[in-house]
C-alpha atoms as a PDB file:
ATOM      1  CA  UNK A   1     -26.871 -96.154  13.669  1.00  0.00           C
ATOM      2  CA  UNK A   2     -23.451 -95.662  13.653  1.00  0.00           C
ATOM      3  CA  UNK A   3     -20.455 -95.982  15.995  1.00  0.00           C
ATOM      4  CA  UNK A   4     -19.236 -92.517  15.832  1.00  0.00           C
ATOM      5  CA  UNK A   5     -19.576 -90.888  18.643  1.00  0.00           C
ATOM      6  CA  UNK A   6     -18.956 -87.689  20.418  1.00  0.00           C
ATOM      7  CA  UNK A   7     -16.386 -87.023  23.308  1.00  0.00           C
ATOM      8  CA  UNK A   8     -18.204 -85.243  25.883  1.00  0.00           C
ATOM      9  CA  UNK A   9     -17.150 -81.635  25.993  1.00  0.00           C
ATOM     10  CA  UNK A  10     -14.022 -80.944  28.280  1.00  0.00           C
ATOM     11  CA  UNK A  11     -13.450 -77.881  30.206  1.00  0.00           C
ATOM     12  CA  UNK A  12      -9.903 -77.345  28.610  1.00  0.00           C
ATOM     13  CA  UNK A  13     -11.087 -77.395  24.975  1.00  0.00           C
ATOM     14  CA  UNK A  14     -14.318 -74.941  25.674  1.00  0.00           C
ATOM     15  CA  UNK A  15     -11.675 -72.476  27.051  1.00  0.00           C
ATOM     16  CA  UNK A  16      -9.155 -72.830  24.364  1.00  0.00           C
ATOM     17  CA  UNK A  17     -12.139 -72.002  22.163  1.00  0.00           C
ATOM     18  CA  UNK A  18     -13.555 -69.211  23.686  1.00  0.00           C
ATOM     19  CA  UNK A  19     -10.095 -67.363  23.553  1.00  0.00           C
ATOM     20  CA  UNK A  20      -9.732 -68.059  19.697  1.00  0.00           C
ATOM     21  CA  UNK A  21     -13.275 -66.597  19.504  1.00  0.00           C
ATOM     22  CA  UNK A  22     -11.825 -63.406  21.458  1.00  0.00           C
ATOM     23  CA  UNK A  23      -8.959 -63.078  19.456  1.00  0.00           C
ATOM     24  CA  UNK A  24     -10.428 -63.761  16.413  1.00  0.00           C
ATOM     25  CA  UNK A  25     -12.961 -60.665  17.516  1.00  0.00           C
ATOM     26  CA  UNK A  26     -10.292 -58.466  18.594  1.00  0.00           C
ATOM     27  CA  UNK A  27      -8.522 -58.860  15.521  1.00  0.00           C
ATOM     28  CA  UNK A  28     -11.387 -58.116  13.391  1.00  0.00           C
ATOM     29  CA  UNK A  29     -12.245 -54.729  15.327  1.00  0.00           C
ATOM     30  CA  UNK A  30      -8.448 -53.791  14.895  1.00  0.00           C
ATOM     31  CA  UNK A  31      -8.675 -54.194  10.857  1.00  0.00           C
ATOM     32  CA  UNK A  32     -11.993 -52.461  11.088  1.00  0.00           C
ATOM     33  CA  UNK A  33     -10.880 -49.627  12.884  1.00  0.00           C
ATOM     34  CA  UNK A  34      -7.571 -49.438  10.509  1.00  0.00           C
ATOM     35  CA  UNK A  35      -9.915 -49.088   7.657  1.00  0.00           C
ATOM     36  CA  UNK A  36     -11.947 -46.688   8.636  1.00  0.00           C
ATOM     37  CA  UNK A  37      -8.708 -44.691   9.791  1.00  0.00           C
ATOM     38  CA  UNK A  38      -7.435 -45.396   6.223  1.00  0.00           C
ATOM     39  CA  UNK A  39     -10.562 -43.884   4.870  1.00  0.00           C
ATOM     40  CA  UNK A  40     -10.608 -40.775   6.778  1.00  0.00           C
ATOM     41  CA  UNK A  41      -6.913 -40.141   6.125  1.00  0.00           C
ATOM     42  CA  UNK A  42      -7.786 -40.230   2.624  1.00  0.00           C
ATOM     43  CA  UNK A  43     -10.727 -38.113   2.301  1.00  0.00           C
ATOM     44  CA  UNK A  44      -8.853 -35.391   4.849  1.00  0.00           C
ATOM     45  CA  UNK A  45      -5.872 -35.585   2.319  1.00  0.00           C
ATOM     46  CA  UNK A  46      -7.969 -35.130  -0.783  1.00  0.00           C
ATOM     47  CA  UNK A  47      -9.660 -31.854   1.046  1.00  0.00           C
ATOM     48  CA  UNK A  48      -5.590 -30.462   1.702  1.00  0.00           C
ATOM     49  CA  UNK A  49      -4.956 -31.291  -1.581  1.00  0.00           C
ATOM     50  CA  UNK A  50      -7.350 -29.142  -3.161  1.00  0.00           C
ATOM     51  CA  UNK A  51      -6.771 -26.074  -0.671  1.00  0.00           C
ATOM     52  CA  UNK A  52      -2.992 -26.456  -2.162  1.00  0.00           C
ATOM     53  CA  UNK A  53      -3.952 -26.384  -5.883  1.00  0.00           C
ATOM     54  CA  UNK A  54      -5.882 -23.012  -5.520  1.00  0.00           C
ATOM     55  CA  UNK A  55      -3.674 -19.996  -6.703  1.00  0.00           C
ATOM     56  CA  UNK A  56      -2.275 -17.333  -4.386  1.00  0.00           C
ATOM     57  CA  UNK A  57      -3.115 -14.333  -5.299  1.00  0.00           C
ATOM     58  CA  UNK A  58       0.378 -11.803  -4.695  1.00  0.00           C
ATOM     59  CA  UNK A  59      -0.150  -8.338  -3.816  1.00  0.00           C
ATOM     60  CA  UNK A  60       2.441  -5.763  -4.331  1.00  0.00           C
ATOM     61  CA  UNK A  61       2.978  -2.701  -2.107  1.00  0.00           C
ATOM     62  CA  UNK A  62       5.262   0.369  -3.004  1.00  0.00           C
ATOM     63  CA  UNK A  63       7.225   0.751   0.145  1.00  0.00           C
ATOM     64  CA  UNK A  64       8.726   4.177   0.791  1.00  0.00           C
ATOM     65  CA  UNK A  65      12.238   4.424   1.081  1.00  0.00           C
ATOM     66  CA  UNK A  66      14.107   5.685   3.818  1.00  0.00           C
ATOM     67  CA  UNK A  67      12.625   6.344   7.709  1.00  0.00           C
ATOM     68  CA  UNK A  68       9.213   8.137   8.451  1.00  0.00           C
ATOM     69  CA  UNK A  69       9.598  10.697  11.133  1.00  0.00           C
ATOM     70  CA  UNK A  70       6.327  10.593  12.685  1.00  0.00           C
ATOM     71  CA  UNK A  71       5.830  14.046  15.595  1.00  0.00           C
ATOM     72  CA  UNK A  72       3.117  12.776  18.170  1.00  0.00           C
ATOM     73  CA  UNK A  73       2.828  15.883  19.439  1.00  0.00           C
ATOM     74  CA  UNK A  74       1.103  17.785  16.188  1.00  0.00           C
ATOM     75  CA  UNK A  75      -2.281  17.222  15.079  1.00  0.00           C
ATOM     76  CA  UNK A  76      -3.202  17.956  11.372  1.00  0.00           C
ATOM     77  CA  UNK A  77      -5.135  20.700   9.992  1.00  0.00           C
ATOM     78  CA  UNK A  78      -8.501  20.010  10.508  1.00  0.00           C
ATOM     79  CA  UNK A  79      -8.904  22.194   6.789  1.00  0.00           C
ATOM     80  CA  UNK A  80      -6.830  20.911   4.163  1.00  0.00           C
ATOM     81  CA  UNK A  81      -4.277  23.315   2.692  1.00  0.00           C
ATOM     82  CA  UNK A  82      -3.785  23.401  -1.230  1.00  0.00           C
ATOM     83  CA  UNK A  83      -0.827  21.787  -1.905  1.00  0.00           C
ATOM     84  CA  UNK A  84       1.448  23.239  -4.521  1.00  0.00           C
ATOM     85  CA  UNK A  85       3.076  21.839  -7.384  1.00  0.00           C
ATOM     86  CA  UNK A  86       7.332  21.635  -5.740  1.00  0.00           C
ATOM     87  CA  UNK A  87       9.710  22.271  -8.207  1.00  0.00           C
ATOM     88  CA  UNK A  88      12.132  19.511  -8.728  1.00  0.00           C
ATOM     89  CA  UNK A  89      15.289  20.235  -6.674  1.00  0.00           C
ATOM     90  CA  UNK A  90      18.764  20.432  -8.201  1.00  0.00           C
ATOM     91  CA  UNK A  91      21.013  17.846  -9.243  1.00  0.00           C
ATOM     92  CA  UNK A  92      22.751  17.263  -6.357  1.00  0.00           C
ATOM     93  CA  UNK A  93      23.386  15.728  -2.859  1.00  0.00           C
ATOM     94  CA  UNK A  94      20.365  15.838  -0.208  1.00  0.00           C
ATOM     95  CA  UNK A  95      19.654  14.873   2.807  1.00  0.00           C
ATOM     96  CA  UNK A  96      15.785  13.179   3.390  1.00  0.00           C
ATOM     97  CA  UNK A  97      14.783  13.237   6.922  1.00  0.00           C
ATOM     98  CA  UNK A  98      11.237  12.368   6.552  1.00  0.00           C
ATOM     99  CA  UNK A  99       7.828  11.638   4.653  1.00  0.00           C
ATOM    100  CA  UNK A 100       4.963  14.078   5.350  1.00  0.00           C
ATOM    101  CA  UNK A 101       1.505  14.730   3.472  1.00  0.00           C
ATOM    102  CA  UNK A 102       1.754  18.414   2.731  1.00  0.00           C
ATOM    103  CA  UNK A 103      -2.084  18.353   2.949  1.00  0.00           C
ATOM    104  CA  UNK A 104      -3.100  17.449   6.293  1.00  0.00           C
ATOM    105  CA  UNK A 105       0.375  18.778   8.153  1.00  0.00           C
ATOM    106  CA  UNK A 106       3.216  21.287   7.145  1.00  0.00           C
ATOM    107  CA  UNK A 107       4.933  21.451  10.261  1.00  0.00           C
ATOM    108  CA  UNK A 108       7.667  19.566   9.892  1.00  0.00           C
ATOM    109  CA  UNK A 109       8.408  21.709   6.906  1.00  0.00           C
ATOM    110  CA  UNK A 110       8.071  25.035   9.165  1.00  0.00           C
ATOM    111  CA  UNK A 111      10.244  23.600  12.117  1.00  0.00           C
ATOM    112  CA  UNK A 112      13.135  22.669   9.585  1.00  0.00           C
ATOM    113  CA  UNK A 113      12.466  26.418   7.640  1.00  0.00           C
ATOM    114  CA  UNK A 114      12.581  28.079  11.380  1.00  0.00           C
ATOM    115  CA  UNK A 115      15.646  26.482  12.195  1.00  0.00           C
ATOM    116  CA  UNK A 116      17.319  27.905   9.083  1.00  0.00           C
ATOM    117  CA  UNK A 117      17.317  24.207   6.804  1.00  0.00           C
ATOM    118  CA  UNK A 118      16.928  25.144   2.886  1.00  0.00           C
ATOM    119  CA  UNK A 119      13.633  22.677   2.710  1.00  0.00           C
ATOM    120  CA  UNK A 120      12.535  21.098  -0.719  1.00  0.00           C
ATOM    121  CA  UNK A 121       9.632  19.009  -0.590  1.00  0.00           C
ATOM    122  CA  UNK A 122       9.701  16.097  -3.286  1.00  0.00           C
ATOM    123  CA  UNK A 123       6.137  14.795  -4.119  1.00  0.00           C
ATOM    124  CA  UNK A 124       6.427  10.571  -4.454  1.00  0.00           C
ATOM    125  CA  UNK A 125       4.730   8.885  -7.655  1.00  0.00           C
ATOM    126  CA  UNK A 126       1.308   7.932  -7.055  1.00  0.00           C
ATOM    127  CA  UNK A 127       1.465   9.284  -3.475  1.00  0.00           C
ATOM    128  CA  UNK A 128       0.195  12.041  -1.117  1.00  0.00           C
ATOM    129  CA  UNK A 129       3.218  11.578   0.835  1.00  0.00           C
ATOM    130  CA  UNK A 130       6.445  13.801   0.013  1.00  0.00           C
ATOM    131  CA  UNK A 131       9.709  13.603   0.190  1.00  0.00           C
ATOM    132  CA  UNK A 132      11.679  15.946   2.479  1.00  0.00           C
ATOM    133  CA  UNK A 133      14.783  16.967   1.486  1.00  0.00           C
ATOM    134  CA  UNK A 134      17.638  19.569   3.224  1.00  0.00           C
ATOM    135  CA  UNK A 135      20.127  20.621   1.167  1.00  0.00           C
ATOM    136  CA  UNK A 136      21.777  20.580  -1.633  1.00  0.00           C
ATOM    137  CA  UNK A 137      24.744  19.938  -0.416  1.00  0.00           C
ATOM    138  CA  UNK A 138      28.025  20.735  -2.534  1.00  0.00           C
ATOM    139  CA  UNK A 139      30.896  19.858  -0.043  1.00  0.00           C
ATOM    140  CA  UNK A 140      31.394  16.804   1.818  1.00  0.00           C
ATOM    141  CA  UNK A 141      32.665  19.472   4.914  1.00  0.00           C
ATOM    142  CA  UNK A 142      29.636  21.031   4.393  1.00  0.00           C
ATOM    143  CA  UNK A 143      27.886  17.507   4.316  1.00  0.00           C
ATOM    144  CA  UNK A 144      29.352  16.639   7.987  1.00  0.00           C
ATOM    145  CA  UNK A 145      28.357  20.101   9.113  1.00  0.00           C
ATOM    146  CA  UNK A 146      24.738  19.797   8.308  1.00  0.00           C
ATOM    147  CA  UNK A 147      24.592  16.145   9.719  1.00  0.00           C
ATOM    148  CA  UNK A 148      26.053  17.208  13.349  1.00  0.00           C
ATOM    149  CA  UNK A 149      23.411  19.865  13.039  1.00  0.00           C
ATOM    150  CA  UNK A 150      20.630  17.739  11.909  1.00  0.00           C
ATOM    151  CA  UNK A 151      21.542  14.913  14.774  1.00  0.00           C
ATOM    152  CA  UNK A 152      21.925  17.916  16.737  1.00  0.00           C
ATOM    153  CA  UNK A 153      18.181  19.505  16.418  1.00  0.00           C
ATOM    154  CA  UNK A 154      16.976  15.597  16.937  1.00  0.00           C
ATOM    155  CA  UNK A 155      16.148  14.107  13.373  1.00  0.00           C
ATOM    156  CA  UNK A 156      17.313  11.322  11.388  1.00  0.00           C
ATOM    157  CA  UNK A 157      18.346  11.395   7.945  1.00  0.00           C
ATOM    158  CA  UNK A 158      19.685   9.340   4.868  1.00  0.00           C
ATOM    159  CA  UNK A 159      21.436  11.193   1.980  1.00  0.00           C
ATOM    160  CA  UNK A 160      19.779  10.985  -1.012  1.00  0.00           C
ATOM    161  CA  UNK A 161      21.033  12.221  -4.988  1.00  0.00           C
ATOM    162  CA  UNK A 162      18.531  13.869  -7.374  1.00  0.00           C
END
């Protein structure tokens, strides 16, 4: 047979070999366990991507202008009143100091009528909400006048031109 022959197996080399066979494992579970991260990442991004190419749909509201004087202490009609058809006030100056629906409650109207305002309610396009309007107003004295008395009697206002 032949000469060749084997050294026997040393204690140093079996170790050395064992910890190239760990390493060699660990490094192996590490590039699996990239991958599969890789894959996931990629199949999560792909889902985002097609939630961000679907079209947003906008919708528009008509916000009314100015501030809406809400009274707490006033419950509406439980019968609806007919409302009628407000002329259109005068060119002029105005104050607004609030919103109401003529239908279900009139008593902001009546309060400001009581308390000797000239009252014009201004119905809003496409709305059951109306404007309400003191005035006109022809002089900026009488302007100041009718503001003291409005801050006065407790409302806010915004002046408003028709």
């Amino acid at each position: 047979m032949s000469d060749l022959t084997f050294p026997p197996p040393q204690s140093e080399n079996m170790e050395l070999a064992a910890a190239n066979r760990r390493l060699t494992t660990a490094i192996l579970g590490m590039t699996l366990l990239t991958g599969l991260i890789a894959c996931l990442s990629y199949l999560a991004g792909r889902t985002v991507t097609h939630i961000r190419s679907e079209t947003a749909t906008v919708v528009r509201t008509e916000i009314p202008p100015g501030p809406v004087v809400i009274n707490p202490l006033t419950k509406p009609s439980p019968i609806e009143k007919p409302v009628p058809k407000a002329p259109v006030p005068a060119a002029g100056l105005y104050l607004q100091v609030g919103l109401m629906n003529p239908a279900q409650d009139r008593s902001m109207e009546e309060r400001l009528i009581a308390r000797g305002y000239g009252v014009h309610l201004v119905p809003m396009e496409n709305s059951p909400v109306t404007r309400v309007l003191v005035g006109p107003i022809q002089t900026s004295a009488q302007q100041r006048e009718m503001e003291t008395k409005l801050l006065a009697d407790g409302y806010q206002y915004f002046p408003r031109r028709f």
